[in-house]
Protein backbone atom coordinates (compact mmCIF):
# COMPACT_ATOMS: atom_id res chain seq x y z
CA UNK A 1 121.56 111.84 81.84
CA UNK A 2 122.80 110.49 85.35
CA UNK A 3 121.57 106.86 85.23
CA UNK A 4 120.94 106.71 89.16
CA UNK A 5 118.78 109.84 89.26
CA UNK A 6 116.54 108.43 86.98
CA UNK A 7 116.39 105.41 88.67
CA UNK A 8 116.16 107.29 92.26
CA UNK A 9 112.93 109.09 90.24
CA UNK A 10 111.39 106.52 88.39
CA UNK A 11 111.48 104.39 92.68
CA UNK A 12 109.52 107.39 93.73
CA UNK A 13 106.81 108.11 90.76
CA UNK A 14 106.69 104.11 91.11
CA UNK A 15 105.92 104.39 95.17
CA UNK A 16 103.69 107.38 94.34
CA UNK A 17 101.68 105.23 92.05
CA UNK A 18 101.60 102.34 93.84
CA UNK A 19 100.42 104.34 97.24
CA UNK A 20 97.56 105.97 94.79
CA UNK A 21 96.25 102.73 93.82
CA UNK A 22 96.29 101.49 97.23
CA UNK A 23 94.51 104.30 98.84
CA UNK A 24 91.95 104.10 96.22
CA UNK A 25 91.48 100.41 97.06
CA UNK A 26 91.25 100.93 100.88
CA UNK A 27 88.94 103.87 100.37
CA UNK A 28 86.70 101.27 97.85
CA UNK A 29 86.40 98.97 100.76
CA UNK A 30 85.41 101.25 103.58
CA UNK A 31 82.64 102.85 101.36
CA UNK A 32 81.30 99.12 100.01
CA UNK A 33 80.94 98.58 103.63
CA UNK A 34 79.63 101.79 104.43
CA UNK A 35 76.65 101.65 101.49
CA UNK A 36 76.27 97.91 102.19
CA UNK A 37 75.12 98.05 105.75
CA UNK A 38 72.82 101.17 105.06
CA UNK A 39 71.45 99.38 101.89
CA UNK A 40 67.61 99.20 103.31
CA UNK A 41 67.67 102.80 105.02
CA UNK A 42 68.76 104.17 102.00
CA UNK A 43 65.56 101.77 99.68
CA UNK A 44 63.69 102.97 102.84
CA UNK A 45 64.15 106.38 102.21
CA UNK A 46 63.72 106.74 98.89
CA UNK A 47 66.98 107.56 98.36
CA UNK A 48 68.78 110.65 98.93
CA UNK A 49 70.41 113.90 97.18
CA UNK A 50 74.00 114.42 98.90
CA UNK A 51 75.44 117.27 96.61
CA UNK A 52 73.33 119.43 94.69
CA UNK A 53 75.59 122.95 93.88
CA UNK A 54 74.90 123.64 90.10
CA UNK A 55 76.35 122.27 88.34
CA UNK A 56 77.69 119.76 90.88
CA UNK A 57 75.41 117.26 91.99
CA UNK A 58 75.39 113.93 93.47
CA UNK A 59 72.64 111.59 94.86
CA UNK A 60 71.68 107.97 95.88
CA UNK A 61 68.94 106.44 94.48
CA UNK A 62 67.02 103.43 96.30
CA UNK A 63 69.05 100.50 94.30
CA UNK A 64 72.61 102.22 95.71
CA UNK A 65 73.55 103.33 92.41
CA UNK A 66 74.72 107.11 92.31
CA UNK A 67 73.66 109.65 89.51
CA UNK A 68 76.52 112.67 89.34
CA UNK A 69 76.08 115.50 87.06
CA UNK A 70 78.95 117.65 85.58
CA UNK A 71 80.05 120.78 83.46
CA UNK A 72 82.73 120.81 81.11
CA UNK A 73 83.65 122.93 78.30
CA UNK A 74 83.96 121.79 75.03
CA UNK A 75 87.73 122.88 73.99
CA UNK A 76 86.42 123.09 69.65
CA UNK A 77 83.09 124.88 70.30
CA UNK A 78 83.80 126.75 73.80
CA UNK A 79 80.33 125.82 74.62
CA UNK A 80 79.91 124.69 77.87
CA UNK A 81 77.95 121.23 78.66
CA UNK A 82 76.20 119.62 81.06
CA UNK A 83 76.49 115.79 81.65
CA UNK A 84 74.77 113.57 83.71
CA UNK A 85 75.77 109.88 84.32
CA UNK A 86 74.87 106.83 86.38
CA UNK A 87 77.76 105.26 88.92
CA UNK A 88 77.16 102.19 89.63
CA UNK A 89 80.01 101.02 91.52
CA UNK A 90 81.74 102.40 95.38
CA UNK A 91 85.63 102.26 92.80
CA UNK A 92 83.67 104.67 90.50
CA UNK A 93 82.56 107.10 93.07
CA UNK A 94 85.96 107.11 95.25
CA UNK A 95 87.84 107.89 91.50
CA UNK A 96 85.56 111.16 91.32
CA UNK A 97 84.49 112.17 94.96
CA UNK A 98 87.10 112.59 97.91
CA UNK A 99 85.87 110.04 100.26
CA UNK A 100 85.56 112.82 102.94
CA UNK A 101 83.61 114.61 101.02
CA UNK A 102 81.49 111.28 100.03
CA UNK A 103 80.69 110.94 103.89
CA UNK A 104 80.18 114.48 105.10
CA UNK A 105 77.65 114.84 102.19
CA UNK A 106 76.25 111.65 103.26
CA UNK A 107 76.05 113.24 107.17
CA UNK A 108 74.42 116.58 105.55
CA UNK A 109 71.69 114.96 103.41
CA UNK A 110 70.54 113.01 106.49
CA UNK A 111 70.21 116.25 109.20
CA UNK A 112 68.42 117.99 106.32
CA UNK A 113 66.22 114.85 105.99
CA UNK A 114 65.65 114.50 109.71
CA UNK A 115 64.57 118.30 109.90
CA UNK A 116 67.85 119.13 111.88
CA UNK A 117 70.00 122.18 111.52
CA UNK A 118 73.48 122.52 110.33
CA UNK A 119 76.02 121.19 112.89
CA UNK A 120 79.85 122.20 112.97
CA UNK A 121 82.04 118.93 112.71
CA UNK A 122 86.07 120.30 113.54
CA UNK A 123 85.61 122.86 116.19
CA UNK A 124 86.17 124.13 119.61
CA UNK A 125 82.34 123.37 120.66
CA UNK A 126 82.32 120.02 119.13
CA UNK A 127 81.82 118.18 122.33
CA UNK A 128 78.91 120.60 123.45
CA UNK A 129 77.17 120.79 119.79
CA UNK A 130 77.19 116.75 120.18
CA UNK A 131 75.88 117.24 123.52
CA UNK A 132 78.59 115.47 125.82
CA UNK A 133 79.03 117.20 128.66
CA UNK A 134 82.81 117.26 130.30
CA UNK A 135 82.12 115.07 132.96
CA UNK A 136 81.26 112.34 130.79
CA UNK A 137 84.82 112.78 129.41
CA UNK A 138 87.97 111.43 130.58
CA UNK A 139 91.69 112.50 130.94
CA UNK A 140 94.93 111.09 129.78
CA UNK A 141 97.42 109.89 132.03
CA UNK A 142 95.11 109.13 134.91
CA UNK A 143 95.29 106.26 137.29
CA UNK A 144 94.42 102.83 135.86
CA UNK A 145 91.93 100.94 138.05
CA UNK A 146 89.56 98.13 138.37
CA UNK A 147 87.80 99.31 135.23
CA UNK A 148 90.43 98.62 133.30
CA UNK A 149 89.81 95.49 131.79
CA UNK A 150 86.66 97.20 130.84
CA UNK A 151 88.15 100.21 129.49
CA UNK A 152 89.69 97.55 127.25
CA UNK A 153 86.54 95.73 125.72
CA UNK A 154 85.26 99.15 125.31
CA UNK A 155 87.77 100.00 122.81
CA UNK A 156 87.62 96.46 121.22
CA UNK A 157 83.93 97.16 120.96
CA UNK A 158 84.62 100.68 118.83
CA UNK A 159 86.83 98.93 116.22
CA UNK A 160 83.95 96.71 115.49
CA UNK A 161 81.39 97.55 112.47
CA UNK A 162 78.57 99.34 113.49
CA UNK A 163 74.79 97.65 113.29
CA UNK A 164 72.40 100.17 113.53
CA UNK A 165 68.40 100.13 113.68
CA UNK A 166 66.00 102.72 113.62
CA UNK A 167 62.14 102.76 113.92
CA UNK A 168 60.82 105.53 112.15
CA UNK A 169 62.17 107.65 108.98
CA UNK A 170 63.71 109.94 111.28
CA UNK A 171 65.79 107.84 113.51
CA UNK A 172 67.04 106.01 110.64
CA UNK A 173 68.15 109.67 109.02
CA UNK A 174 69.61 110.42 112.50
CA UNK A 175 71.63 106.98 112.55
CA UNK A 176 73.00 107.40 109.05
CA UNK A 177 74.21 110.99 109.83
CA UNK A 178 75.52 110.15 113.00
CA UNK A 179 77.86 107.00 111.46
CA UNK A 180 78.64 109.30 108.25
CA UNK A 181 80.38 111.34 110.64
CA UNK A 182 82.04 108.83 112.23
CA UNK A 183 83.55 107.42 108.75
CA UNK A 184 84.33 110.67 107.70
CA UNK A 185 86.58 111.37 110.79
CA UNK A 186 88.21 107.48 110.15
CA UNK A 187 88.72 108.31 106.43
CA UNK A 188 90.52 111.56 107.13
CA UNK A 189 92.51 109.62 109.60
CA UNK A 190 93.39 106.74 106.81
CA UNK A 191 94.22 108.95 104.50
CA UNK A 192 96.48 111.42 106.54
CA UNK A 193 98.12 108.34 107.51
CA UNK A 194 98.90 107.36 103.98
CA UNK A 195 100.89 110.67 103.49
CA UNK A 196 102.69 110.30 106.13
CA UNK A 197 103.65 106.62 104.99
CA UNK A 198 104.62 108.12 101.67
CA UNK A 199 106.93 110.60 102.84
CA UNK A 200 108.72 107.84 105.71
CA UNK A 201 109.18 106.17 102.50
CA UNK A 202 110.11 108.59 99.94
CA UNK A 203 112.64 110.44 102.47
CA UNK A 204 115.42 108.49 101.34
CA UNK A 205 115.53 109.88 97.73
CA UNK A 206 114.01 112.62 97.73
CA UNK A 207 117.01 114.93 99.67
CA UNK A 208 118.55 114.34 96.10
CA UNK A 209 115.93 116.12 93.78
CA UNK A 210 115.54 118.85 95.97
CA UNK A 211 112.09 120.48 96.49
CA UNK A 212 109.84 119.62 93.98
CA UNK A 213 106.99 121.54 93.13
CA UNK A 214 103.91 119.37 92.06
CA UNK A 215 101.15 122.35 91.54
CA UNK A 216 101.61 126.00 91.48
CA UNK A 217 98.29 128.06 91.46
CA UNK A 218 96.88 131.42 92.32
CA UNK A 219 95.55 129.91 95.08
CA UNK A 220 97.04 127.22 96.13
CA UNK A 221 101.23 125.54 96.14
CA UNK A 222 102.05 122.13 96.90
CA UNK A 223 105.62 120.61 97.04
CA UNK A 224 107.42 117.61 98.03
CA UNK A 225 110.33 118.79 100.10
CA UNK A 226 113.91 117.79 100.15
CA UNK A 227 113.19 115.64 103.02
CA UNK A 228 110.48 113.89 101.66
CA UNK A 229 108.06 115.78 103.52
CA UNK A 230 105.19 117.70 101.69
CA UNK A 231 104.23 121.58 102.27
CA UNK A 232 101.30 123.47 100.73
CA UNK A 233 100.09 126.86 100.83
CA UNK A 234 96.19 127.36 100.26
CA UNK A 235 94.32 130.60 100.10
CA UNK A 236 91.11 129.51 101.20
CA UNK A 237 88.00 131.41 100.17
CA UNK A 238 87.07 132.66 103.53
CA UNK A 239 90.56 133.59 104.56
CA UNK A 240 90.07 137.30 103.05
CA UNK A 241 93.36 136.68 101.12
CA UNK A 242 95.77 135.65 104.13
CA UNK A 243 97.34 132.22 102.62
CA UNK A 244 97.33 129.33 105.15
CA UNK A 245 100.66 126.81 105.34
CA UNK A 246 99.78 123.13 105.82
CA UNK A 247 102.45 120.55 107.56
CA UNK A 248 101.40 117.48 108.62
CA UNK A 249 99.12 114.81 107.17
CA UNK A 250 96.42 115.66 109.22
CA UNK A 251 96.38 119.34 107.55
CA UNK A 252 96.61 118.33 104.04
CA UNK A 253 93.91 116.06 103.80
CA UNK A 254 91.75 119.54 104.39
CA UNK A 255 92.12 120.38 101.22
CA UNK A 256 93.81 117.40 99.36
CA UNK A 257 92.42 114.33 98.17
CA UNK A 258 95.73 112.09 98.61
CA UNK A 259 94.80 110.40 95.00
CA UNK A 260 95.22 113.42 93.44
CA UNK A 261 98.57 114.50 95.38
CA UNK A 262 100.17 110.93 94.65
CA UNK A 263 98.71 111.36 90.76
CA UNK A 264 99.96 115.03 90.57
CA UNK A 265 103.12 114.18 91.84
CA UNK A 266 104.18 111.36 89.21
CA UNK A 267 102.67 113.57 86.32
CA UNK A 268 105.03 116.53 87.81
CA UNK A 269 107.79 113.78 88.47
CA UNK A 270 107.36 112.94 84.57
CA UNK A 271 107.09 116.04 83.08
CA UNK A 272 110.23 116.85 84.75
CA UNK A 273 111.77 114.10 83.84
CA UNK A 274 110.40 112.71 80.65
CA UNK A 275 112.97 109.27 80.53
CA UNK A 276 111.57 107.85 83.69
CA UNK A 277 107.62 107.83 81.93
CA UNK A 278 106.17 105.46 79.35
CA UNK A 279 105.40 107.19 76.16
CA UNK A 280 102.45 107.46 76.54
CA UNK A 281 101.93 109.47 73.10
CA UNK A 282 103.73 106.70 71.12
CA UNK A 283 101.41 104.16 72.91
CA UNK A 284 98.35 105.78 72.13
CA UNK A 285 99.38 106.01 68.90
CA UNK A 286 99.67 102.62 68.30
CA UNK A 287 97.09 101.44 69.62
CA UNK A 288 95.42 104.03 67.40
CA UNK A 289 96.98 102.27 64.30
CA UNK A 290 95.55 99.06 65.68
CA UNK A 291 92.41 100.21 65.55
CA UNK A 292 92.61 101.71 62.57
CA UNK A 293 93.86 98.40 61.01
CA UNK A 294 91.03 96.27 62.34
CA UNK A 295 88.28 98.60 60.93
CA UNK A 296 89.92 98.33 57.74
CA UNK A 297 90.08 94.89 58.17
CA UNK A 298 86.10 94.44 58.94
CA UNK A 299 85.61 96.91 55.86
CA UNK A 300 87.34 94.21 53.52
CA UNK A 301 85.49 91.32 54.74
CA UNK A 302 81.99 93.17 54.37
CA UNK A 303 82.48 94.10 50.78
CA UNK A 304 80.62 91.81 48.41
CA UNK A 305 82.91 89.42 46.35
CA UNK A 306 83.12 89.63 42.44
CA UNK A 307 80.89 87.22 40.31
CA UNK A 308 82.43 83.66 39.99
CA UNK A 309 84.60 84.42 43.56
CA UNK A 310 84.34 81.48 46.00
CA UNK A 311 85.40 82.98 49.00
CA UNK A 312 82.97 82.56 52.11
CA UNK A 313 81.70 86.02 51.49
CA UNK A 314 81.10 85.84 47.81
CA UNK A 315 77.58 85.78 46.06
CA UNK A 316 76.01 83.93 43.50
């Protein structure tokens, strides 16, 4: 096999794991700071249930840790079961949740606590639904003027962490909603730039694979181009079966969680070609004969010693 491919592949599943890991520590942060500064609304309120679509569920309780419920089917039995478990960490929850999703449900709970109705958040009307009118907008490309100096500490200002306050149950439900929305816009925007990092980086090699298709499902294809760029195809469910292309970072963290395109990637990157990937088999089988070996090991030392033997676990 050409040495130099497998090189040029194992410096892209490398970059595609190293970009995973990174996202998912980025994404760790911004949440710890999210939950951190909302700490005593969330003890205040009691706590809150973000996701609750049997048999998906996910809520907050009062000490910040998160209880998440699944349904998986047992592959010997064919039964199906129901799991719930306690996440106590922000790494935990960004490993299972799309961070997106983390804050939009986070935004949802709190209208529903507050009493408000459901509000759009990517659409034409989003100015008037969030009740701006135009004139309290402004263009691009106009005239700078004596306000500009404040037009600049107004922007310093927005790049600053939040600190909220509330008086009431309501206001507090209101403020969390309203910054939930605001992360979950800055966390799309993180992690569309992070794609688009990926493929300025992975443009280099990748015109010498070729396209590479990473997943291939009824209702959904996603591959890394020849020029590092990646295209998908999605059929969403409301689409009544016309399939929609995404280009662009911005449009594939719709539907993507950019862990699981970076992770899909090196597993299809592996699979394709199996000498750029740690045995991972062999490993595990190891480290199954280690295990194996100690148990046996602990068995030997806990069986009682024959009469007259002096060893430190013998018996008189």
């Amino acid at each position: 096999m050409d040495v130099s491919r497998n090189d040029m592949l194992g410096e892209l599943a490398n970059d595609a794991a190293l970009e995973r890991t990174d996202f998912v520590v980025q994404a760790t942060e911004q949440l710890a700071k999210f939950l951190d500064r909302h700490r005593g609304r969330v003890a205040a309120l009691g706590g809150l249930t973000l996701i609750d679509d049997d048999p998906d569920y996910l809520s907050i309780a009062p000490d910040m840790t998160f209880r998440v419920r699944s349904r998986y089917e047992d592959p010997d039995t064919g039964e199906w079961t129901t799991d719930t478990e306690i996440v106590e960490t922000a790494s935990e929850l960004v490993e299972l949740y799309n961070p997106v999703e983390i804050y939009a449900s986070f935004a949802e709970a709190a209208r529903e606590a507050a009493g408000l109705a459901a509000e759009p958040t990517a659409t034409d009307d989003l100015m008037g639904a969030a009740g701006i009118a135009p004139e309290e907008t402004f263009g691009l490309g106009v005239p700078v003027g004596d306000d500009a100096y404040a037009g600049a500490a107004d922007s310093w200002a927005a790049g600053q962490p939040a600190v909220l306050d509330a008086d009431d149950e309501e206001g507090a439900a209101l403020a969390l909603y309203n910054l939930a929305l605001d992360f979950q816009e800055r966390s799309q925007q993180s992690e569309a730039s992070l794609i688009e990092q990926f493929e300025e980086s992975a443009a280099r090699v990748a015109g010498q694979l070729g396209d590479l298709i990473i997943v291939d499902d009824d209702d959904e294809r996603l591959v890394l181009g020849g020029t590092g760029k990646f295209r998908a195809e999605v059929l969403p469910e409301d689409s009544s079966g016309e399939w929609r292309e995404l280009a662009g970072g911005d449009e594939l963290v719709e539907f993507y969680d950019p862990t699981d395109v970076f992770g899909d990637l090196a597993d299809a990157l592996a699979e394709a070609f199996p000498a750029i990937a740690p045995d991972l088999e062999a490993e595990a089988g190891e480290g199954a004969d280690a295990v194996e070996d100690a148990v046996a090991a602990e068995d030997v030392e806990d069986q009682p010693a024959e009469d007259g033997d002096d060893s430190p676990n013998g018996r008189a």
